[in-house]
PDB file of N, CA and C in Angstrom:
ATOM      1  N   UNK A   1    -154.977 171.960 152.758  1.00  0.00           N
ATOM      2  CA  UNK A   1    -155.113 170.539 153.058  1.00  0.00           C
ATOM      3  C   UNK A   1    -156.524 170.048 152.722  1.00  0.00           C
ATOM      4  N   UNK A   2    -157.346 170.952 152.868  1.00  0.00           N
ATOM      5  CA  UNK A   2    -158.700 170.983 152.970  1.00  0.00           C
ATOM      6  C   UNK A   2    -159.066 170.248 151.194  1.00  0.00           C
ATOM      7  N   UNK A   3    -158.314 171.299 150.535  1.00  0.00           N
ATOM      8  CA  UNK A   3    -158.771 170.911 149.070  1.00  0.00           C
ATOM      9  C   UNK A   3    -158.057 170.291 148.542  1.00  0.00           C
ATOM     10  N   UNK A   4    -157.269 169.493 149.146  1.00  0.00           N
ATOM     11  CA  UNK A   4    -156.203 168.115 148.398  1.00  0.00           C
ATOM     12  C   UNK A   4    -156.935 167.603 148.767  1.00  0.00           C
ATOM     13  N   UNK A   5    -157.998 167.027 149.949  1.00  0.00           N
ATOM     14  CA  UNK A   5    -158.676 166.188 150.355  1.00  0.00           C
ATOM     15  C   UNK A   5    -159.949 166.043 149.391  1.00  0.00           C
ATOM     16  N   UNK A   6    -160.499 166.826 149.261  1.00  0.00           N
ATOM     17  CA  UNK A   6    -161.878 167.040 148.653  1.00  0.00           C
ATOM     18  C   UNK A   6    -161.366 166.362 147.122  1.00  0.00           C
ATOM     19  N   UNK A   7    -160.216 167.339 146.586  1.00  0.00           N
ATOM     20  CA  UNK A   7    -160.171 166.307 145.291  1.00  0.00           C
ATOM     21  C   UNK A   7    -159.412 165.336 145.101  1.00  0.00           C
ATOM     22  N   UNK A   8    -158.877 165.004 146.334  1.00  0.00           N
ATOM     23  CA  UNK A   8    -158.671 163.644 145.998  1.00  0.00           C
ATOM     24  C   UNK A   8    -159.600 162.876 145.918  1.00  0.00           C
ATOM     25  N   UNK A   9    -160.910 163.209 146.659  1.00  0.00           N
ATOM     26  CA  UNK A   9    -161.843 162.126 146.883  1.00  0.00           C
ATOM     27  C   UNK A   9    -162.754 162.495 145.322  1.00  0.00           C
ATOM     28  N   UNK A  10    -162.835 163.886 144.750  1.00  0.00           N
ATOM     29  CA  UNK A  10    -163.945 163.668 143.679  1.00  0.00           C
ATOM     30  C   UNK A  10    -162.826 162.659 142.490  1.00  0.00           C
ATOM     31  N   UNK A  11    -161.543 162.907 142.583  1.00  0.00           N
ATOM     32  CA  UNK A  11    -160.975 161.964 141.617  1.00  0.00           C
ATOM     33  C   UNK A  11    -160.808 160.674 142.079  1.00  0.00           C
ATOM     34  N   UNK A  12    -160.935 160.290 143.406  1.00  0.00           N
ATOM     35  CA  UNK A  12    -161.479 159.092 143.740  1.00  0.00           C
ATOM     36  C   UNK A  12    -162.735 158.774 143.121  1.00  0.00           C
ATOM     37  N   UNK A  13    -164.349 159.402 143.563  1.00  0.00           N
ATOM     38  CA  UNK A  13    -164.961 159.127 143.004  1.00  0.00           C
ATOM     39  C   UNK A  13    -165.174 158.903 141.230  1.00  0.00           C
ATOM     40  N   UNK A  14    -164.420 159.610 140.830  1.00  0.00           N
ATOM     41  CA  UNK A  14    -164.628 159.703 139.121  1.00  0.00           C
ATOM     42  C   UNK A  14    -163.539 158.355 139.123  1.00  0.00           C
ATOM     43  N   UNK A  15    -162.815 158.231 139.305  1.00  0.00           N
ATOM     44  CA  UNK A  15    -162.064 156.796 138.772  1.00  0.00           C
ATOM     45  C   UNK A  15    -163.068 155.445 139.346  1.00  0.00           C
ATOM     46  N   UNK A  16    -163.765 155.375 140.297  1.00  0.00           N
ATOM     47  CA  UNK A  16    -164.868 154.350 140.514  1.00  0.00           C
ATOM     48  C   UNK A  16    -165.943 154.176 139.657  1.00  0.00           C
ATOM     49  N   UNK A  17    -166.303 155.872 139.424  1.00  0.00           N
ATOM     50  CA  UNK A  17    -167.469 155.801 138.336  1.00  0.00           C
ATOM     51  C   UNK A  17    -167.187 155.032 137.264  1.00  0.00           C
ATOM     52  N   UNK A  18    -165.828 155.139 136.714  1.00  0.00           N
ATOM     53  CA  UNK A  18    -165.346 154.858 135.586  1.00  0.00           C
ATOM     54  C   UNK A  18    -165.189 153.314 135.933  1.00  0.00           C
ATOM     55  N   UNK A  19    -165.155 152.573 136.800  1.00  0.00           N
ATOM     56  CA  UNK A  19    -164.833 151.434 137.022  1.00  0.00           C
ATOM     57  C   UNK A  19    -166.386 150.883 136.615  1.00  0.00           C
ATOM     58  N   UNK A  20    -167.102 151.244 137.807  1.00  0.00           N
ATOM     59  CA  UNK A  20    -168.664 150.680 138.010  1.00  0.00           C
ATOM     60  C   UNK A  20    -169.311 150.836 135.964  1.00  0.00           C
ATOM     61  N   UNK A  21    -168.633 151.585 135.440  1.00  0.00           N
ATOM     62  CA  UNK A  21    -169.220 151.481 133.938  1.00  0.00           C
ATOM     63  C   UNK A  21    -168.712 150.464 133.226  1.00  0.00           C
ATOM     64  N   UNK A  22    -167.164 150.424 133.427  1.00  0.00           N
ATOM     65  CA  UNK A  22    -166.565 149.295 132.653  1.00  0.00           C
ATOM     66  C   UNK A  22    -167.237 147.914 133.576  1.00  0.00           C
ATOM     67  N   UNK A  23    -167.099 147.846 134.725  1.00  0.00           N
ATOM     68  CA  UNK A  23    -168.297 146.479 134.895  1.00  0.00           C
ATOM     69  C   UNK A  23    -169.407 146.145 134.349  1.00  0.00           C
ATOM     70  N   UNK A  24    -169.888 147.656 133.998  1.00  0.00           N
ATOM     71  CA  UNK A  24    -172.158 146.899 133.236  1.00  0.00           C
ATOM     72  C   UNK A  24    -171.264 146.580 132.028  1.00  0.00           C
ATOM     73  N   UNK A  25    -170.033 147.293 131.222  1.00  0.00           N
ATOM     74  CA  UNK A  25    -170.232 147.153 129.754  1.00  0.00           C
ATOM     75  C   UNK A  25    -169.715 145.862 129.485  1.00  0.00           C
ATOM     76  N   UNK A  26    -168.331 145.101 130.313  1.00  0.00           N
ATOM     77  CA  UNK A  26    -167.956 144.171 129.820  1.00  0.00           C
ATOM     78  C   UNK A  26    -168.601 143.175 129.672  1.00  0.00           C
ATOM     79  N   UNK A  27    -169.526 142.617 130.479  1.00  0.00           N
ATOM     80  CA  UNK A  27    -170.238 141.622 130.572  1.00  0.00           C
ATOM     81  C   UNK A  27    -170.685 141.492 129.364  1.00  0.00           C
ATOM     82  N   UNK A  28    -171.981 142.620 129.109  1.00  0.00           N
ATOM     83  CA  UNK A  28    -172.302 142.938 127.641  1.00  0.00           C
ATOM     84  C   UNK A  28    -171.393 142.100 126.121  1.00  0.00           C
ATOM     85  N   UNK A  29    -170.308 142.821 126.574  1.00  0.00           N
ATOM     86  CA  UNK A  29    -169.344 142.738 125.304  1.00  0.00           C
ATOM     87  C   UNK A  29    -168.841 140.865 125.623  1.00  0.00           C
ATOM     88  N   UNK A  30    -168.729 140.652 126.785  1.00  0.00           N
ATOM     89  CA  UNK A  30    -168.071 139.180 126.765  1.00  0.00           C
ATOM     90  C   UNK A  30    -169.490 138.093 126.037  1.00  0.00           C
ATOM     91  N   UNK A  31    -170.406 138.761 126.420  1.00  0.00           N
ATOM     92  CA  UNK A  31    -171.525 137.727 125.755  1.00  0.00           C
ATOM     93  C   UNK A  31    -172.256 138.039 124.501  1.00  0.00           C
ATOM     94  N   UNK A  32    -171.624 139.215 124.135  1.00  0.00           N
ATOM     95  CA  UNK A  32    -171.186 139.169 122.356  1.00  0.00           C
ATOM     96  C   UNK A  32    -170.464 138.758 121.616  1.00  0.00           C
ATOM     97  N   UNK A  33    -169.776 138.369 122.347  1.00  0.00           N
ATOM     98  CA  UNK A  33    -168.739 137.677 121.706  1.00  0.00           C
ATOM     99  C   UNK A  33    -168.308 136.130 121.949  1.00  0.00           C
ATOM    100  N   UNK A  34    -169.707 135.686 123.480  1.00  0.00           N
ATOM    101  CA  UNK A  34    -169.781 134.272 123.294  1.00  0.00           C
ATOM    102  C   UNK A  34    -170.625 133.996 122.160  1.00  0.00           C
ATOM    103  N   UNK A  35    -171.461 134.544 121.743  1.00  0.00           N
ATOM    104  CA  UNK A  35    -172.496 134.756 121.346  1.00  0.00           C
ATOM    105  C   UNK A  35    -172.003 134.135 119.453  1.00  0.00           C
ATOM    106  N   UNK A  36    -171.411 135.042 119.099  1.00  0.00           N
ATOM    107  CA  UNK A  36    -170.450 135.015 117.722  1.00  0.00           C
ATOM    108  C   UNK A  36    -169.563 133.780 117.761  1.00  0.00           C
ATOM    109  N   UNK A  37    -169.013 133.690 118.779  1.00  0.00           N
ATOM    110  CA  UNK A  37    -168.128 132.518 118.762  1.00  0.00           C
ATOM    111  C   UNK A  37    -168.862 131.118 118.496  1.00  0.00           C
ATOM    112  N   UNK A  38    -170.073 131.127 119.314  1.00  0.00           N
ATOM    113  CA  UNK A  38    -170.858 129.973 119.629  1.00  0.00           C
ATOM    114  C   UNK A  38    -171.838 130.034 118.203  1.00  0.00           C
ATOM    115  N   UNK A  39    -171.760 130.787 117.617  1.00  0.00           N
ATOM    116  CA  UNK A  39    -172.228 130.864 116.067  1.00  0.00           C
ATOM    117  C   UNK A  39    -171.226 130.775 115.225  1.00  0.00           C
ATOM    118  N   UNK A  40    -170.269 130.875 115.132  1.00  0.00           N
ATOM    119  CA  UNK A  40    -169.294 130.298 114.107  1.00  0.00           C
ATOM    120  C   UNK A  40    -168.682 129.007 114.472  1.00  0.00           C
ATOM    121  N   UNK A  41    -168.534 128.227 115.379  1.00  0.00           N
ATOM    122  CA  UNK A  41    -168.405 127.195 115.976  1.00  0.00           C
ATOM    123  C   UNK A  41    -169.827 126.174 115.487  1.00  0.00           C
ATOM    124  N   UNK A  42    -170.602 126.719 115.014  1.00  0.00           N
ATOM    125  CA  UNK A  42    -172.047 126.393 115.209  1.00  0.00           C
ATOM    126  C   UNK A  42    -171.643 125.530 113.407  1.00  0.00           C
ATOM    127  N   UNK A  43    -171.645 126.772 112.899  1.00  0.00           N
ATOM    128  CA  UNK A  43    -171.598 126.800 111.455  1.00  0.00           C
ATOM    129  C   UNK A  43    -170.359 125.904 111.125  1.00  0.00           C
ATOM    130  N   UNK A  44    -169.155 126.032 112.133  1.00  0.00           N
ATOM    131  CA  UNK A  44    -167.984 124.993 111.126  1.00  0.00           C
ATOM    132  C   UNK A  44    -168.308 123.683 111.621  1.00  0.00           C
ATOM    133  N   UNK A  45    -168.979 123.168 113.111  1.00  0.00           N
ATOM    134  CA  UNK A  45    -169.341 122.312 112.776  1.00  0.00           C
ATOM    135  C   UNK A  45    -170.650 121.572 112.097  1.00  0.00           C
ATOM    136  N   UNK A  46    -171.208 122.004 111.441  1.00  0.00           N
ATOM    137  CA  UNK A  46    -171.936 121.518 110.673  1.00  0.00           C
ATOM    138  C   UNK A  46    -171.590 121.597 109.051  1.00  0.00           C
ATOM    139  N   UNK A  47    -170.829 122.039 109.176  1.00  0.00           N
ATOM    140  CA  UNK A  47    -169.395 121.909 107.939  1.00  0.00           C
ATOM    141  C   UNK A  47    -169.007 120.790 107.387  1.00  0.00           C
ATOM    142  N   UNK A  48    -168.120 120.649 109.252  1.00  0.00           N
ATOM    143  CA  UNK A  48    -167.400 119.666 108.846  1.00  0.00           C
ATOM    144  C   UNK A  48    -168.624 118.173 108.850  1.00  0.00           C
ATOM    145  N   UNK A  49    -169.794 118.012 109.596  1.00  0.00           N
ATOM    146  CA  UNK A  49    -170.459 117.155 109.916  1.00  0.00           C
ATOM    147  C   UNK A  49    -170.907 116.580 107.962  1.00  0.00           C
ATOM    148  N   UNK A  50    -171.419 117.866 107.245  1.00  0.00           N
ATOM    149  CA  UNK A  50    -171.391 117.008 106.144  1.00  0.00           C
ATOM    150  C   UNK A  50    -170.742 116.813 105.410  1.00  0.00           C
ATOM    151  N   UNK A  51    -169.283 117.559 105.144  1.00  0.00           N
ATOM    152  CA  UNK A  51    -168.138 116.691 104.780  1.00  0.00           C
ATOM    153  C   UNK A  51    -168.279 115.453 105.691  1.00  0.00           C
ATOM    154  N   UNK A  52    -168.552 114.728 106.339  1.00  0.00           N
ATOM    155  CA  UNK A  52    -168.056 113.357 107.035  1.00  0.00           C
ATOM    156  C   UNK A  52    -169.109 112.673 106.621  1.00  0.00           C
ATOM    157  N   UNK A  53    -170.355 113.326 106.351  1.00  0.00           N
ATOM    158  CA  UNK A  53    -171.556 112.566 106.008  1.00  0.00           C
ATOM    159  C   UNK A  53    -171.374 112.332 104.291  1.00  0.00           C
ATOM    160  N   UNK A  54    -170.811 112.699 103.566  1.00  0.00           N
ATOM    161  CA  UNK A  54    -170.049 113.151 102.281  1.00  0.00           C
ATOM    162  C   UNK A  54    -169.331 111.639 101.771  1.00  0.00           C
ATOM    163  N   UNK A  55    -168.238 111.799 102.691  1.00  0.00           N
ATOM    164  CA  UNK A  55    -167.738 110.683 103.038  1.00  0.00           C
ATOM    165  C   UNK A  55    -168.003 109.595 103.478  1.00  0.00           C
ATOM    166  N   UNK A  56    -169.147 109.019 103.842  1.00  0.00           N
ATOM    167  CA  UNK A  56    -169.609 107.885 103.965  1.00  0.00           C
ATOM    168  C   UNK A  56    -170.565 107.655 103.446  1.00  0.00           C
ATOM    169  N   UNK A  57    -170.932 108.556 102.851  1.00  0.00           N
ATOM    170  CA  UNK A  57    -171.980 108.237 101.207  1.00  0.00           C
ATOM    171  C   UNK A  57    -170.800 107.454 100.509  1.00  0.00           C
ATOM    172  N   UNK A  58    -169.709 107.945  99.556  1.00  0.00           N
ATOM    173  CA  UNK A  58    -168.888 107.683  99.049  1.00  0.00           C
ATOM    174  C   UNK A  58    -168.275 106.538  99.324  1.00  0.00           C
ATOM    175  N   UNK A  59    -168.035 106.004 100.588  1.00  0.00           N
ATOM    176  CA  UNK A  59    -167.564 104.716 100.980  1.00  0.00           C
ATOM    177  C   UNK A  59    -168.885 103.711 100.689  1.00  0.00           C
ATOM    178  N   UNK A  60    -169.463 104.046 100.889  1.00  0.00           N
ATOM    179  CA  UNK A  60    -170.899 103.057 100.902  1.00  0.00           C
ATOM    180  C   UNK A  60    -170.891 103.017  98.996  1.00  0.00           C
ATOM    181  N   UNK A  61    -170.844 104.001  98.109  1.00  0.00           N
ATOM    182  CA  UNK A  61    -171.003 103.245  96.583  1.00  0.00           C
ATOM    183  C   UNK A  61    -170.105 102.658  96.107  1.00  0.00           C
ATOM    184  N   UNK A  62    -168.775 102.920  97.106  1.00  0.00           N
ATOM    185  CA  UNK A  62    -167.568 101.490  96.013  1.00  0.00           C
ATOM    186  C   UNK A  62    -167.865 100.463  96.875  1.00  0.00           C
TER     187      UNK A  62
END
């Protein structure tokens, strides 16, 4: 009984460990990937901003 207890608890502990890691890493990874997002978002709109600026050059010479 003695040693169902004991490892239940070190495989308790090792499945927490494993938790408490995936908490530091995701964060990490979620703000790499705001990060990228908020840079390609960055870039299409300023895309599209001078296509529109494009376009009202063009309206303005006819």
């Amino acid at each position: 009984m003695r040693n169902r207890d004991s490892m239940l608890n070190a495989l308790n502990g090792h499945s927490d460990h494993g938790r408490i890691e995936i908490k530091k890493i995701l964060p990490k990874i979620s703000f790499t990937l705001s990060l990228q997002m908020h840079s390609k978002l960055l870039l299409l709109s300023q895309r599209y901003t001078f296509r529109f600026g494009d376009m009202v050059q063009q309206m303005k010479i006819y």
